[in-house]
PDB file of N, CA and C in Angstrom:
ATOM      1  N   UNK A   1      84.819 108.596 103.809  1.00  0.00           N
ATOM      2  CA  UNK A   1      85.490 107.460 104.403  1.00  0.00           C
ATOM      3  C   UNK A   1      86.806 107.936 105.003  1.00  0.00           C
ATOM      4  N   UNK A   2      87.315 107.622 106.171  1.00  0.00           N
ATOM      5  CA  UNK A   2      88.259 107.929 107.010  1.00  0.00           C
ATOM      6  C   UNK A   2      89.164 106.693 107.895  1.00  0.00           C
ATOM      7  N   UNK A   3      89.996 106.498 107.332  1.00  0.00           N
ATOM      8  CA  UNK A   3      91.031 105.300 108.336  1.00  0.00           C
ATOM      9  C   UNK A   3      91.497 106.727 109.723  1.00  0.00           C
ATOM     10  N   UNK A   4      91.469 105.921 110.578  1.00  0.00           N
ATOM     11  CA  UNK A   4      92.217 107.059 111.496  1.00  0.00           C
ATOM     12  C   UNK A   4      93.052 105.666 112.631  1.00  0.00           C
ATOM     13  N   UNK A   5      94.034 106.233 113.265  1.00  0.00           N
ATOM     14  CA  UNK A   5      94.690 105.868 114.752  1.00  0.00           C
ATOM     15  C   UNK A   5      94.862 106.690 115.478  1.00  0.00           C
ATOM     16  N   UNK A   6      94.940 106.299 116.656  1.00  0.00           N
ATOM     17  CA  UNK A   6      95.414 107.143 117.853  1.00  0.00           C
ATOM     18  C   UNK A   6      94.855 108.924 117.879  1.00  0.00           C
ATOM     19  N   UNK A   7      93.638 108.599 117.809  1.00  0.00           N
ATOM     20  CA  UNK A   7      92.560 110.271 117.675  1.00  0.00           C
ATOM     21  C   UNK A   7      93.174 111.053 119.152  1.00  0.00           C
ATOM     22  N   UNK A   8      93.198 110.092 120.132  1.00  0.00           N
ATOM     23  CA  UNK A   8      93.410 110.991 122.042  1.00  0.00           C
ATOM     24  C   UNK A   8      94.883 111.453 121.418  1.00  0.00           C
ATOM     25  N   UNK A   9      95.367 111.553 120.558  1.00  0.00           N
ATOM     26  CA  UNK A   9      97.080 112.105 120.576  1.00  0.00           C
ATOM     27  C   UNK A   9      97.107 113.634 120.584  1.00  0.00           C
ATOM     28  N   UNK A  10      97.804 114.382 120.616  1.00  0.00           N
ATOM     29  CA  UNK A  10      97.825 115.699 120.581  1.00  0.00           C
ATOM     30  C   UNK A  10      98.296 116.207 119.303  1.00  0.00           C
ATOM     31  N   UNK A  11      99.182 115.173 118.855  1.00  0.00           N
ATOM     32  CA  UNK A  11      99.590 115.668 117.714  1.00  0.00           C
ATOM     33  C   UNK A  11      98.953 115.065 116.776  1.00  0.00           C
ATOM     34  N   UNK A  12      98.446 115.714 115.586  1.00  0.00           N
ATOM     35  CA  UNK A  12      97.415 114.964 114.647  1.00  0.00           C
ATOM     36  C   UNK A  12      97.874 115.453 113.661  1.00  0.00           C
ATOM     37  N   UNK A  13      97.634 114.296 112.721  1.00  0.00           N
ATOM     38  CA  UNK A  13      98.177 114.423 111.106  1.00  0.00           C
ATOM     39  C   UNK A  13      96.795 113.928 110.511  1.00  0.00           C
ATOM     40  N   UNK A  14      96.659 114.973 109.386  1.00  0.00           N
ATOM     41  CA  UNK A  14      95.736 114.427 108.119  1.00  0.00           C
ATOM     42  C   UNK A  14      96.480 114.154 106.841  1.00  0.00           C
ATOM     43  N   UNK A  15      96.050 113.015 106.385  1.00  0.00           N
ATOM     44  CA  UNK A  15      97.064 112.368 105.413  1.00  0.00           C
ATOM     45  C   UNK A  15      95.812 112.377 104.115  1.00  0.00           C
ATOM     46  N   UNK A  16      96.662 113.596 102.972  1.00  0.00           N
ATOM     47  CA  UNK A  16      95.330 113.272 101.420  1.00  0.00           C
ATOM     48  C   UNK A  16      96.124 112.827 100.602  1.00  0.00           C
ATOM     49  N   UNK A  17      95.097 112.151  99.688  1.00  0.00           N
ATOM     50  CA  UNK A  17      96.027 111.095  98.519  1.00  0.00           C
ATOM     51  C   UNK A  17      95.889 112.057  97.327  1.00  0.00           C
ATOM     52  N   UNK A  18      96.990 111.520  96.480  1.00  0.00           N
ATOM     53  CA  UNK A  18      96.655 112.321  95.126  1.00  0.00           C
ATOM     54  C   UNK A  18      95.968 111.807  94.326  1.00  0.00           C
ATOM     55  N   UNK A  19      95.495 111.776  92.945  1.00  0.00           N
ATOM     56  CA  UNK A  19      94.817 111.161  92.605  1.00  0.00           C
ATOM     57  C   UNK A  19      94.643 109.994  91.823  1.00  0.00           C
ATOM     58  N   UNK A  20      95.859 109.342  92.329  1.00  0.00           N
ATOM     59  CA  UNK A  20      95.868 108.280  91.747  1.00  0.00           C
ATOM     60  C   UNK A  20      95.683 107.202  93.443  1.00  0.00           C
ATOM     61  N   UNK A  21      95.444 107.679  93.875  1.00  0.00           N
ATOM     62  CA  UNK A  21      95.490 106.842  95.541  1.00  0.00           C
ATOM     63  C   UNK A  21      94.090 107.477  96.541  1.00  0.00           C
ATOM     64  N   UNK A  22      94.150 106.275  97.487  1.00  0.00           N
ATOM     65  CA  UNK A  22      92.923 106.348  98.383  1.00  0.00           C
ATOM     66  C   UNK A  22      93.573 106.410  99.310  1.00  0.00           C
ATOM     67  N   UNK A  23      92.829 106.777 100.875  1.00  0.00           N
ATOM     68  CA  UNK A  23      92.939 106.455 102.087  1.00  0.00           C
ATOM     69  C   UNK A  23      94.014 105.219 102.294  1.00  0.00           C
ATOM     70  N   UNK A  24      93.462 104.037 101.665  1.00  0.00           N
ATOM     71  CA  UNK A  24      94.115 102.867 102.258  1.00  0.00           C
ATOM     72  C   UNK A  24      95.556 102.944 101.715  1.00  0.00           C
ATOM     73  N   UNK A  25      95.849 103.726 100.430  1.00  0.00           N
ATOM     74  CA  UNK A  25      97.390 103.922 100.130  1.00  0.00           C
ATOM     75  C   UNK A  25      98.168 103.735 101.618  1.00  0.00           C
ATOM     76  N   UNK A  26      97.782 104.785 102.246  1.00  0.00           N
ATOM     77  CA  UNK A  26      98.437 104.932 103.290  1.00  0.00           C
ATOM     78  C   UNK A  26      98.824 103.934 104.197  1.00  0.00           C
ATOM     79  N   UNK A  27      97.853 103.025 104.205  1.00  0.00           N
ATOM     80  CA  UNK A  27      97.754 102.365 105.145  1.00  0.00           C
ATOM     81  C   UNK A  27      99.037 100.651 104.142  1.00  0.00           C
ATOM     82  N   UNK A  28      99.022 100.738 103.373  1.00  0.00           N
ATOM     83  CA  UNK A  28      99.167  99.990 102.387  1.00  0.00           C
ATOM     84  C   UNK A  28     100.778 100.286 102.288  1.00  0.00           C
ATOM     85  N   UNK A  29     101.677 101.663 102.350  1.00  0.00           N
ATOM     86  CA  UNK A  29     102.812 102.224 102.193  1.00  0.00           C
ATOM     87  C   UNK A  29     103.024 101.792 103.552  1.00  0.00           C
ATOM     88  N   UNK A  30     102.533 101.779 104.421  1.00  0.00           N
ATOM     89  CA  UNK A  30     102.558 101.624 106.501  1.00  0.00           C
ATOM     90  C   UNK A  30     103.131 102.627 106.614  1.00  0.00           C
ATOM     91  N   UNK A  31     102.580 104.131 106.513  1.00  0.00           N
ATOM     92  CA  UNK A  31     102.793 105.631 106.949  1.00  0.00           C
ATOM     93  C   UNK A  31     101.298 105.660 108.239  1.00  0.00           C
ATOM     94  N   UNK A  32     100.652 105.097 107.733  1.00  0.00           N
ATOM     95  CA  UNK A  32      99.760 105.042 109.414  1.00  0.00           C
ATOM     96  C   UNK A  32     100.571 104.045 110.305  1.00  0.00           C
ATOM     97  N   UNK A  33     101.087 103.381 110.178  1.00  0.00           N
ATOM     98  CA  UNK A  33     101.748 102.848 111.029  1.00  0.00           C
ATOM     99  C   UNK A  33     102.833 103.214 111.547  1.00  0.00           C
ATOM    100  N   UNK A  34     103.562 103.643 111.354  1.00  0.00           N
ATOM    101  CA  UNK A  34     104.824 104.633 111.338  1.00  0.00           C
ATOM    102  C   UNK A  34     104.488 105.652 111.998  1.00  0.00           C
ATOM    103  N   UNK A  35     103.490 106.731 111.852  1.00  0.00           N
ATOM    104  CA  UNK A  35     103.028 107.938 112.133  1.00  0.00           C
ATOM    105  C   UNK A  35     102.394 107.645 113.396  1.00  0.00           C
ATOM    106  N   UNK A  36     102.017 106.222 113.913  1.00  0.00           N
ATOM    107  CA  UNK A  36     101.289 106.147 114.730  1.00  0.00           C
ATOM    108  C   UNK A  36     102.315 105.936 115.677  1.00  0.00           C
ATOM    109  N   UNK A  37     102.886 104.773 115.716  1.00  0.00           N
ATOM    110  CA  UNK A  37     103.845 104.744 116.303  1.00  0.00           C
ATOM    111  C   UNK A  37     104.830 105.820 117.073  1.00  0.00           C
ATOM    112  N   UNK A  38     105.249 106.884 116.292  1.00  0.00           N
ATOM    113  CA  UNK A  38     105.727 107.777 116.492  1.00  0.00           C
ATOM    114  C   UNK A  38     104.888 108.667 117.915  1.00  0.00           C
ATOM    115  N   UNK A  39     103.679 108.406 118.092  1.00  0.00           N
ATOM    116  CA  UNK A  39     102.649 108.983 118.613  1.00  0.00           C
ATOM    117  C   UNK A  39     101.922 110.163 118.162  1.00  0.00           C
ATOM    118  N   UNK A  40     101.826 110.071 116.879  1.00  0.00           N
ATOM    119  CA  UNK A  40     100.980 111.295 116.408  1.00  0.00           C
ATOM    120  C   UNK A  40      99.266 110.131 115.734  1.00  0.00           C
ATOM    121  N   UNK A  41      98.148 111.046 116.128  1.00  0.00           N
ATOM    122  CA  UNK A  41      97.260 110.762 115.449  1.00  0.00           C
ATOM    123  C   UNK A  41      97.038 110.566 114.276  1.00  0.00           C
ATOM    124  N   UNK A  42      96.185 110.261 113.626  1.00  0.00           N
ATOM    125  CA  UNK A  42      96.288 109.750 112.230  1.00  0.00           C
ATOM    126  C   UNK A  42      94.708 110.107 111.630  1.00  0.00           C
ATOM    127  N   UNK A  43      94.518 110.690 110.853  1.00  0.00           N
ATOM    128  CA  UNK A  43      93.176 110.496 109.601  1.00  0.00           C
ATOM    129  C   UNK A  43      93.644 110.690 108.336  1.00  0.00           C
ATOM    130  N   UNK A  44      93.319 109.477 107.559  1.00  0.00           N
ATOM    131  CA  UNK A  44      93.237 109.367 106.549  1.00  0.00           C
ATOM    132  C   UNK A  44      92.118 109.361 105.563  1.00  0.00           C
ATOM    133  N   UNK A  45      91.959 110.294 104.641  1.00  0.00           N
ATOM    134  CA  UNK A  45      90.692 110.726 104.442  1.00  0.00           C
ATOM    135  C   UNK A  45      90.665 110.253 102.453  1.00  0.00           C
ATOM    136  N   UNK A  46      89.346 109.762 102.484  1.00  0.00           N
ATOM    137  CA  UNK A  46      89.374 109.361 101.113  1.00  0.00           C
ATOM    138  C   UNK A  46      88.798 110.935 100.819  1.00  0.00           C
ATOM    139  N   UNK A  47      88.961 111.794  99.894  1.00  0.00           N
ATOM    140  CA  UNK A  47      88.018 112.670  99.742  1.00  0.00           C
ATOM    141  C   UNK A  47      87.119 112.611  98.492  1.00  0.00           C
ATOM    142  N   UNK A  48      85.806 113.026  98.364  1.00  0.00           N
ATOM    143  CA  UNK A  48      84.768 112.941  97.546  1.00  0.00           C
ATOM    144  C   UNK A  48      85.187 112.008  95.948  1.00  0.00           C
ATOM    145  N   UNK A  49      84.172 110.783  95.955  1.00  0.00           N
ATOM    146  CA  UNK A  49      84.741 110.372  94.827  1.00  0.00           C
ATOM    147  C   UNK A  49      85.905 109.643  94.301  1.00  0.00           C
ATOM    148  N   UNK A  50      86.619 109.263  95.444  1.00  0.00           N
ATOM    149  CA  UNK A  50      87.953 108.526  95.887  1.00  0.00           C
ATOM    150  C   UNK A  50      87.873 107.369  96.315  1.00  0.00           C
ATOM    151  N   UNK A  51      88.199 106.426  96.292  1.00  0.00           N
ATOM    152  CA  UNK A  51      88.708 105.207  97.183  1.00  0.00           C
ATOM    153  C   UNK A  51      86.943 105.076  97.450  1.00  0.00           C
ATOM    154  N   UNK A  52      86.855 105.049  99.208  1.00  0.00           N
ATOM    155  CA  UNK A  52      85.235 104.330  99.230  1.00  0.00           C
ATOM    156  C   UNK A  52      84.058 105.713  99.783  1.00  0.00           C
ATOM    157  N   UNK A  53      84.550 107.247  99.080  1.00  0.00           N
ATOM    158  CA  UNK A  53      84.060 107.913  99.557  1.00  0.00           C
ATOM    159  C   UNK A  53      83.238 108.479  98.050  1.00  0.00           C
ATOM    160  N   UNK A  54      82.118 107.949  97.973  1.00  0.00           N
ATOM    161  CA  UNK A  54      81.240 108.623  97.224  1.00  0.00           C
ATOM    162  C   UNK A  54      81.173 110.067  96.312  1.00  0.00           C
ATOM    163  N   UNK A  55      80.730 110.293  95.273  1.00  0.00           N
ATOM    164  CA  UNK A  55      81.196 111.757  94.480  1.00  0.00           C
ATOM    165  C   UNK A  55      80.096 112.475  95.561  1.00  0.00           C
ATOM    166  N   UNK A  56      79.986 113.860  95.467  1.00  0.00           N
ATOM    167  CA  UNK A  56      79.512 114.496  96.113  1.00  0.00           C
ATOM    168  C   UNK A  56      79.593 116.342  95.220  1.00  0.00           C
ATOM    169  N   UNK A  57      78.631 117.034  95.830  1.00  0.00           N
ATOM    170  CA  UNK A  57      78.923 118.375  94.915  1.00  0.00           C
ATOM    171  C   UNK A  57      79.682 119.427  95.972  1.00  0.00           C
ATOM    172  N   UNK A  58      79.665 118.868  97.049  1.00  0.00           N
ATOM    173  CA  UNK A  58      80.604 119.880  97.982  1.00  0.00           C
ATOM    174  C   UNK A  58      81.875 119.941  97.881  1.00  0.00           C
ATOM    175  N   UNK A  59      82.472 121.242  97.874  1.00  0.00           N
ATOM    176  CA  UNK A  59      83.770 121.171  97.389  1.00  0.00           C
ATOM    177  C   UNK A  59      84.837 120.694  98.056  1.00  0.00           C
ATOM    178  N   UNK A  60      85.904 120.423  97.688  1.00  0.00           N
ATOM    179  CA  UNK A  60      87.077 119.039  98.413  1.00  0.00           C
ATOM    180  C   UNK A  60      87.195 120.102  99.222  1.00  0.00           C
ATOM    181  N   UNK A  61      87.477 121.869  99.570  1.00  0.00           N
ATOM    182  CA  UNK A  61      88.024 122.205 100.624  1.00  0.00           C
ATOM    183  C   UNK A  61      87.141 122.371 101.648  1.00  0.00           C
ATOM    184  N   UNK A  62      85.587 122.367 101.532  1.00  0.00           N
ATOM    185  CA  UNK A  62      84.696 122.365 102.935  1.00  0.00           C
ATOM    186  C   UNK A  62      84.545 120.900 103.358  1.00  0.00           C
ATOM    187  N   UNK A  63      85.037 119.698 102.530  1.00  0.00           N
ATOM    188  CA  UNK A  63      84.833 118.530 103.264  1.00  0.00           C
ATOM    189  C   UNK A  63      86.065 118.514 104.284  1.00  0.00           C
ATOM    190  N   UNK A  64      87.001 118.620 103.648  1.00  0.00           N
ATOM    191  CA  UNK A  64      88.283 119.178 104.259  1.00  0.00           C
ATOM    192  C   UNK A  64      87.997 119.953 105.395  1.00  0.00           C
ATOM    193  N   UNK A  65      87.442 121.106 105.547  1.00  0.00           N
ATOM    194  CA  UNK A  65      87.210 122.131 106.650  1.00  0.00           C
ATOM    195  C   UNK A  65      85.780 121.500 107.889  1.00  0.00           C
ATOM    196  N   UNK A  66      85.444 120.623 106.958  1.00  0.00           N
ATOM    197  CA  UNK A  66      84.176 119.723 107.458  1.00  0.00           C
ATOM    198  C   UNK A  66      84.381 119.318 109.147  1.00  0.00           C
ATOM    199  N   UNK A  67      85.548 117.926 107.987  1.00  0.00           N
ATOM    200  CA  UNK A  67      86.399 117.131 108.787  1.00  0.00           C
ATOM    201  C   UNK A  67      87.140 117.605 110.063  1.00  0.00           C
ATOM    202  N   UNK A  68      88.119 118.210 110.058  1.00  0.00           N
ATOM    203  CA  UNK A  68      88.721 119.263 110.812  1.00  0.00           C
ATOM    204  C   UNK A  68      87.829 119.848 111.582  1.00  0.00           C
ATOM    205  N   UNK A  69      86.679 120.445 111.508  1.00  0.00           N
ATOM    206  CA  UNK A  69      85.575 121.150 112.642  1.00  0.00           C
ATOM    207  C   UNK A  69      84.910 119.550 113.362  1.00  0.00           C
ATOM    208  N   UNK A  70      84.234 118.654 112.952  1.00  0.00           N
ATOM    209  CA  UNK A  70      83.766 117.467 113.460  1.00  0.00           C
ATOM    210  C   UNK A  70      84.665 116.354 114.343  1.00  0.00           C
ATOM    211  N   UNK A  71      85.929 116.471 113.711  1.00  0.00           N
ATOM    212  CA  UNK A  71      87.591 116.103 114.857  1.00  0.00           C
ATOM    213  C   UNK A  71      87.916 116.780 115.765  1.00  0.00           C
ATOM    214  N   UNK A  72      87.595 118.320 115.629  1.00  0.00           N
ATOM    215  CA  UNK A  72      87.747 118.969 116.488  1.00  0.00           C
ATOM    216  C   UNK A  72      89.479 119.264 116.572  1.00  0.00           C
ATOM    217  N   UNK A  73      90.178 119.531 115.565  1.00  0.00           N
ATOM    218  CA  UNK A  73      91.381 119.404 115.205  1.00  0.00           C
ATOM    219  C   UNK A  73      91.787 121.247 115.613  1.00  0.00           C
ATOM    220  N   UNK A  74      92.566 121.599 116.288  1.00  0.00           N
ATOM    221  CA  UNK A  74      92.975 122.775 116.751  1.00  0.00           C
ATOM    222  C   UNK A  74      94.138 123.546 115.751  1.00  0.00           C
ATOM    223  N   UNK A  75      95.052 122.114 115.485  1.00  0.00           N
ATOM    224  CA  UNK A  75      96.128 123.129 114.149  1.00  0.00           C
ATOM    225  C   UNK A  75      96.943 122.031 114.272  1.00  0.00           C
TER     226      UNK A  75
END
């Protein structure tokens, strides 16, 4: 599960929760809103087992590296 804004931006931020928080933290603190504003992109990523993203056996850093290759995220 992924909240995102403003994907066409150049500048892109991935925002992870710790584990006491989901995706929507973010959205909930208004750091996607803020961040967006600013004009930077936004994904907010529940990762495996979090918020509304299902457990899974793949490890948090290839969903991570997943994500990032399927966004097409450069750095």
């Amino acid at each position: 599960h992924i909240l995102s804004a403003n994907e066409d931006s150049d500048k892109r931020v991935i925002l992870l929760h710790g584990a006491k928080f989901k995706a929507q933290t973010w959205n909930d603190l208004g750091t996607i809103d803020t961040l967006g504003k600013a004009g930077f992109g936004i994904l907010a990523l529940d990762m495996p087992g979090f918020g509304e993203s299902p457990y899974c056996m793949m490890e948090q850093i290839d969903v991570l590296y997943n994500v990032i290759q399927k966004k097409e995220i450069k750095k």
